[in-house]
Structures are given as C-alpha cells and as structure tokens.
N, C-alpha and C. Protein backbone atom coordinates (compact mmCIF):
# COMPACT_ATOMS: atom_id res chain seq x y z
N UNK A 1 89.82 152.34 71.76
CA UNK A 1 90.60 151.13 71.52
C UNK A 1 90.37 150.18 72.69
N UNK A 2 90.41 149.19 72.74
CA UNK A 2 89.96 147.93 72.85
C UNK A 2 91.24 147.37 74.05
N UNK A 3 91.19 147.20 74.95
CA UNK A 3 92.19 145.82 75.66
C UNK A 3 92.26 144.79 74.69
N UNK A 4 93.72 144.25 74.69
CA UNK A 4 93.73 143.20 73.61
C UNK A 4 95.28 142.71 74.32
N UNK A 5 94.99 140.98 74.65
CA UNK A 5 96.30 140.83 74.54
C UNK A 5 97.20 140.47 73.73
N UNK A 6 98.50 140.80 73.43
CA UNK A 6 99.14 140.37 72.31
C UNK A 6 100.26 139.74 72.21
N UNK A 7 100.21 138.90 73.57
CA UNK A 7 101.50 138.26 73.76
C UNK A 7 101.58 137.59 75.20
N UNK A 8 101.49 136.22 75.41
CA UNK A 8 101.72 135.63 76.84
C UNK A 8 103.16 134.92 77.19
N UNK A 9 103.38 134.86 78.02
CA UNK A 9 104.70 134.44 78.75
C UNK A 9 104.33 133.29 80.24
N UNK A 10 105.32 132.01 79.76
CA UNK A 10 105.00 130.96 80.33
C UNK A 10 106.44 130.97 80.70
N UNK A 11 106.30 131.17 82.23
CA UNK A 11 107.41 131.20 83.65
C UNK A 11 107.61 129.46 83.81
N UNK A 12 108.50 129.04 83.83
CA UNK A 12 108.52 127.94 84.64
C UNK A 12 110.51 127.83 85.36
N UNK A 13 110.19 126.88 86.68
CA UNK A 13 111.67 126.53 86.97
C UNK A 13 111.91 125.44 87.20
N UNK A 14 112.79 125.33 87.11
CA UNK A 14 113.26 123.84 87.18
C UNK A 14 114.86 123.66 88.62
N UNK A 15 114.89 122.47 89.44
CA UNK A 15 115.43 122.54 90.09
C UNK A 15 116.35 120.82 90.45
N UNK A 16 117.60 121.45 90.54
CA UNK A 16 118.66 120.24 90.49
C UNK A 16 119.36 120.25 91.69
N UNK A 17 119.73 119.17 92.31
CA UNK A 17 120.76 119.24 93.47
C UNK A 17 121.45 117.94 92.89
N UNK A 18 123.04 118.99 92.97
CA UNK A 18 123.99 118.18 92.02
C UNK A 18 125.24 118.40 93.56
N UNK A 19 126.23 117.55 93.75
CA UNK A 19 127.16 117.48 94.77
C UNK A 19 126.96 118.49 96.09
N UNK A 20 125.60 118.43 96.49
CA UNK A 20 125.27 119.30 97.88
C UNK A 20 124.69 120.81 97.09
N UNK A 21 124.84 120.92 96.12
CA UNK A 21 124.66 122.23 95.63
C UNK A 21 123.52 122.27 94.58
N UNK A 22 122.31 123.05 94.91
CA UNK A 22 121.49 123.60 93.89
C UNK A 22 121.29 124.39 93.15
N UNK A 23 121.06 124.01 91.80
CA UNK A 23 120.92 124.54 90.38
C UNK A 23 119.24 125.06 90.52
N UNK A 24 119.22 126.09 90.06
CA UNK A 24 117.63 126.39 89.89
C UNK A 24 117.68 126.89 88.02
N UNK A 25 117.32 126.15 87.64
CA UNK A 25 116.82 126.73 86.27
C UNK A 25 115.79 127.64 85.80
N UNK A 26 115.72 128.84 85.52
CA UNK A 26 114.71 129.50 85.02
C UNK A 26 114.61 129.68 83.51
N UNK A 27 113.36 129.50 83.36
CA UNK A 27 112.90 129.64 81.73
C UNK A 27 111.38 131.12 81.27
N UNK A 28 111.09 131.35 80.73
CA UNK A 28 110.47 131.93 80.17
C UNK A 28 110.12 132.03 79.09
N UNK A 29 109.13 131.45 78.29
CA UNK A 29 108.33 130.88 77.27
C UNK A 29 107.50 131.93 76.67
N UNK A 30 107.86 132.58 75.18
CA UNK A 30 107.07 133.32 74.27
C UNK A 30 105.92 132.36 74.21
N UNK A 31 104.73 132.89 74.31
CA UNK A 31 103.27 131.42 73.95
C UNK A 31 103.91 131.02 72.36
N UNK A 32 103.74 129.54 72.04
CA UNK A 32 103.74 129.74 71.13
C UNK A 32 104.91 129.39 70.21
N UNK A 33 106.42 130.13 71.05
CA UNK A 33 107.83 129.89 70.40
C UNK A 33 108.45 128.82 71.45
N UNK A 34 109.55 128.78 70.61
CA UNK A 34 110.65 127.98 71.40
C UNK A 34 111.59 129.08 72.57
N UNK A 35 112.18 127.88 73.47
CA UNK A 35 112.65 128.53 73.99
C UNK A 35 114.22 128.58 73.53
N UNK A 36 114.79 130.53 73.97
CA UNK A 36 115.75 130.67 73.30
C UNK A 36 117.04 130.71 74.69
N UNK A 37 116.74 130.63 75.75
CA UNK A 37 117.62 130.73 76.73
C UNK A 37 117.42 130.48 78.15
N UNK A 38 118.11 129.23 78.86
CA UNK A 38 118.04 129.16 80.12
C UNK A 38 118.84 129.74 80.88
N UNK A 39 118.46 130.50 82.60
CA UNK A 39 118.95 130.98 82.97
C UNK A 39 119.39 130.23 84.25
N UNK A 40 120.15 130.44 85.17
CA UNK A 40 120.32 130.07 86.39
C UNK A 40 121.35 130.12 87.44
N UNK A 41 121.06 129.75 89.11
CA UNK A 41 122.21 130.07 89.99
C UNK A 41 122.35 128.40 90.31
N UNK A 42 123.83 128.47 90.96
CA UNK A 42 123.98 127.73 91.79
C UNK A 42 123.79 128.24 93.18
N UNK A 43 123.59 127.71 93.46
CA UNK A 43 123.44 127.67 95.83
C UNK A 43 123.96 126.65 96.33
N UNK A 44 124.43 127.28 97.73
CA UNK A 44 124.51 126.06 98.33
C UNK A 44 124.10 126.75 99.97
N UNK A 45 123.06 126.02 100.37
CA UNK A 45 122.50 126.71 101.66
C UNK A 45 122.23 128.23 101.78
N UNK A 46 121.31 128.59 100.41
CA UNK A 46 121.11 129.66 100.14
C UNK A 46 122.23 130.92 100.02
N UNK A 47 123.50 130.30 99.86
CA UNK A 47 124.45 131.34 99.57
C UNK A 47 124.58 131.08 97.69
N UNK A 48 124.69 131.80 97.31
CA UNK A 48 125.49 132.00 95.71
C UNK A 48 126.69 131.67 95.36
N UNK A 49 126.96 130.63 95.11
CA UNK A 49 127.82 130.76 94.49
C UNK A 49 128.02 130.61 92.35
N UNK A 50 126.91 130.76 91.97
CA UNK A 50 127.29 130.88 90.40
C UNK A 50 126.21 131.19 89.60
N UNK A 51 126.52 131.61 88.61
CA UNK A 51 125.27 131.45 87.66
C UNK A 51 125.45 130.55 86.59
N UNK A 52 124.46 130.43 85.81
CA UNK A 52 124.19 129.97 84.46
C UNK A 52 123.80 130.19 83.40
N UNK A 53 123.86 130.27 82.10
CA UNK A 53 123.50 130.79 81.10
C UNK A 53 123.36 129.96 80.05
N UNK A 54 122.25 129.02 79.13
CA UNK A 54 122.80 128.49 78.42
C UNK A 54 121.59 128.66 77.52
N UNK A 55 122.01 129.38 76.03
CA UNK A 55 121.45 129.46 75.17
C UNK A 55 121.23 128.48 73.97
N UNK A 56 120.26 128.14 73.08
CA UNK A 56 119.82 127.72 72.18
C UNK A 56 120.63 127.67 71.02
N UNK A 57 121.39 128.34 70.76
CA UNK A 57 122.49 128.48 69.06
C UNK A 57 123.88 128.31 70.12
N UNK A 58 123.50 127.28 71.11
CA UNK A 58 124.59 126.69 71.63
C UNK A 58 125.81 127.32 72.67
N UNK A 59 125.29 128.98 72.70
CA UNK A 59 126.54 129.86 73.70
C UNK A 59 126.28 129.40 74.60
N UNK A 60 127.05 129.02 75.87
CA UNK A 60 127.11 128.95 77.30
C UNK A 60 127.80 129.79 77.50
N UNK A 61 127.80 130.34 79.35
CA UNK A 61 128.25 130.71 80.32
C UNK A 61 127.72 130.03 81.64
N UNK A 62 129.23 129.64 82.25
CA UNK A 62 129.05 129.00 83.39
C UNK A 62 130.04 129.76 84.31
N UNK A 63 129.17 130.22 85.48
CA UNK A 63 130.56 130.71 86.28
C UNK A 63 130.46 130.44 87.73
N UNK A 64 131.02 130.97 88.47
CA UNK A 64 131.22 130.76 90.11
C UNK A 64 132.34 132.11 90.66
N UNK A 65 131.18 132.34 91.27
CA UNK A 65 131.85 133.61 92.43
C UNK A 65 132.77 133.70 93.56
N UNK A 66 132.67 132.03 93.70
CA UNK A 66 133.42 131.39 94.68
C UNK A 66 133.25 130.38 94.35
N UNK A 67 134.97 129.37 95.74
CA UNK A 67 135.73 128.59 95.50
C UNK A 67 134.66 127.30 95.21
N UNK A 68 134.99 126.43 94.00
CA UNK A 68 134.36 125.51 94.28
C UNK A 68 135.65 124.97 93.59
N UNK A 69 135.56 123.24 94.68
CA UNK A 69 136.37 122.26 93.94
C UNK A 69 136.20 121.91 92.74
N UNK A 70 137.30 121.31 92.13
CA UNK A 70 137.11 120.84 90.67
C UNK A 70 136.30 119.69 90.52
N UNK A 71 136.36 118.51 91.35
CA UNK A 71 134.91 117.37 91.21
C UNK A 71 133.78 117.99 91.70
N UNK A 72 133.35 118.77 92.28
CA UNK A 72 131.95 119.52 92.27
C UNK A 72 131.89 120.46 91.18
N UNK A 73 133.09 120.98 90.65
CA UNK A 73 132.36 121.84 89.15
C UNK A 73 132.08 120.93 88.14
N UNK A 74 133.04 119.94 87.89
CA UNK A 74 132.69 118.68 86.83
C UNK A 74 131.52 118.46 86.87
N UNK A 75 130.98 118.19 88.18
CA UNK A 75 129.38 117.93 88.46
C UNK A 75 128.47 118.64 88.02
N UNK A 76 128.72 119.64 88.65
CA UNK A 76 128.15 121.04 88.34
C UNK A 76 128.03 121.21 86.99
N UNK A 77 128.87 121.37 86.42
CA UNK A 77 128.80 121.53 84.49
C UNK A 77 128.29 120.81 83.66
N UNK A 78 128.16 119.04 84.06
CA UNK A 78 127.84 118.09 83.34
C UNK A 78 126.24 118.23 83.49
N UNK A 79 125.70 118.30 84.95
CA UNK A 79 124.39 118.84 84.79
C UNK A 79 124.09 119.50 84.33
N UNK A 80 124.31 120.81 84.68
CA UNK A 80 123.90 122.02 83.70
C UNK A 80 123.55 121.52 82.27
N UNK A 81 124.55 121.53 81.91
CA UNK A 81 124.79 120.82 80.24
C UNK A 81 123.63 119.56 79.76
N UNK A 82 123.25 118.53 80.77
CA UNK A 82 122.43 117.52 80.61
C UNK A 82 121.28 118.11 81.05
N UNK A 83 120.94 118.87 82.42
CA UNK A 83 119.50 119.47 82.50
C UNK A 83 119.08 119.97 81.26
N UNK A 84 120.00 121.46 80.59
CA UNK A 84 119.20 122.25 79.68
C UNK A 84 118.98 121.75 78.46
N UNK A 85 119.87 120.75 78.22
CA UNK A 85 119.13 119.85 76.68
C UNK A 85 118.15 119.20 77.12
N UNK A 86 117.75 118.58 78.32
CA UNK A 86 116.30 117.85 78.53
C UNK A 86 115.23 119.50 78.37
N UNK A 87 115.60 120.34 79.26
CA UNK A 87 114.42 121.55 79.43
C UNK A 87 114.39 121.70 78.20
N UNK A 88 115.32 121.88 76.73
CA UNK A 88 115.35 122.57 75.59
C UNK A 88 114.35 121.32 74.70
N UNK A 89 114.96 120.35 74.85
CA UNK A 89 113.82 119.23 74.24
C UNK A 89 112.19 118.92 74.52
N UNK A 90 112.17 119.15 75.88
CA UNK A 90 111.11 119.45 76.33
C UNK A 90 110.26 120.22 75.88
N UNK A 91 110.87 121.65 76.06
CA UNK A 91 110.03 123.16 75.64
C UNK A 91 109.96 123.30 74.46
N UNK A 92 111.00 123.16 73.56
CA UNK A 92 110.75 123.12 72.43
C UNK A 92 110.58 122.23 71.00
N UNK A 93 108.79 122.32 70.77
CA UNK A 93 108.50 121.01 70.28
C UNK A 93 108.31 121.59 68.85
N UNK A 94 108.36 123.03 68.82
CA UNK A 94 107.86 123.60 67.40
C UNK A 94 109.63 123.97 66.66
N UNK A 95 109.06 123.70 65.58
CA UNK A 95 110.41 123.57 64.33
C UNK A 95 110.92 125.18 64.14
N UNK A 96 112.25 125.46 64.42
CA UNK A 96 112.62 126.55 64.04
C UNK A 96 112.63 127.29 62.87
C-alpha cells in the first residue's frame, strides 16, 4: 500500500488587542470545508485571563478566570463577537 494523503489541515491565527488585552484567535481548516469553530485566549502581558469559543450553528462560550472590569469585558465580547463573524465570512466561502 501506497502513502496517500487523505486529508489537509490549514492552521491559521488571528490576533486582536481590545482594552490593553489580547485576543488570539485560532482556527483550523478541513482543506476544502468550512470552518466549524473558533478558538481562543485572552492575555494581558502574557498572563491568562480567558478563553473563547465560538462556534458556527451559533454556540458561544466566553469566559475569564479572572477579575476583569465590566467596560473591558463589553469590549472584550463585542470583539470577539465582531472578529469571528469577519474570520467565519472570510473562511468560509463554500455553501453548507
């Protein structure tokens, strides 16, 4: 039997600095499909404080491990929310 590949995967990230604090978006691309889920942290000076989760059939999760004010989460959320519909429009150009 033969080497054969049968499936590639297209890494990309994407990166936001929203009220002092950076969003890193990660994606991972079936060749080929759409994408079904972005992932990501917040930072701030390389500490953690949150992740991200925001899927395609519309589930989110947004959280924080620590304290963040309420006008930096507003921030925080509205990006999130506005980054991953640009990454989702972006990446995915083929019809479900």
């Amino acid at each position: 039997m033969a080497l054969e590949q049968v499936s590639s995967v297209v890494k990309s990230t994407y990166l936001n600095n929203v009220a002092g604090y950076d969003i890193q978006y990660n994606v991972a691309q079936d060749e080929g499909q759409n994408v079904t889920s972005i992932t990501g942290t917040v930072k701030k000076a390389d500490v953690r404080f949150g992740y991200i989760t925001i899927n395609a059939d519309g589930t989110k999760n947004i959280s924080f491990d620590r304290p963040i004010s309420d006008d930096d989460s507003e921030a925080i959320y509205t990006a999130a929310l506005s980054d991953t519909k640009s990454i989702f429009e972006q990446r995915n150009t083929k019809e479900e």
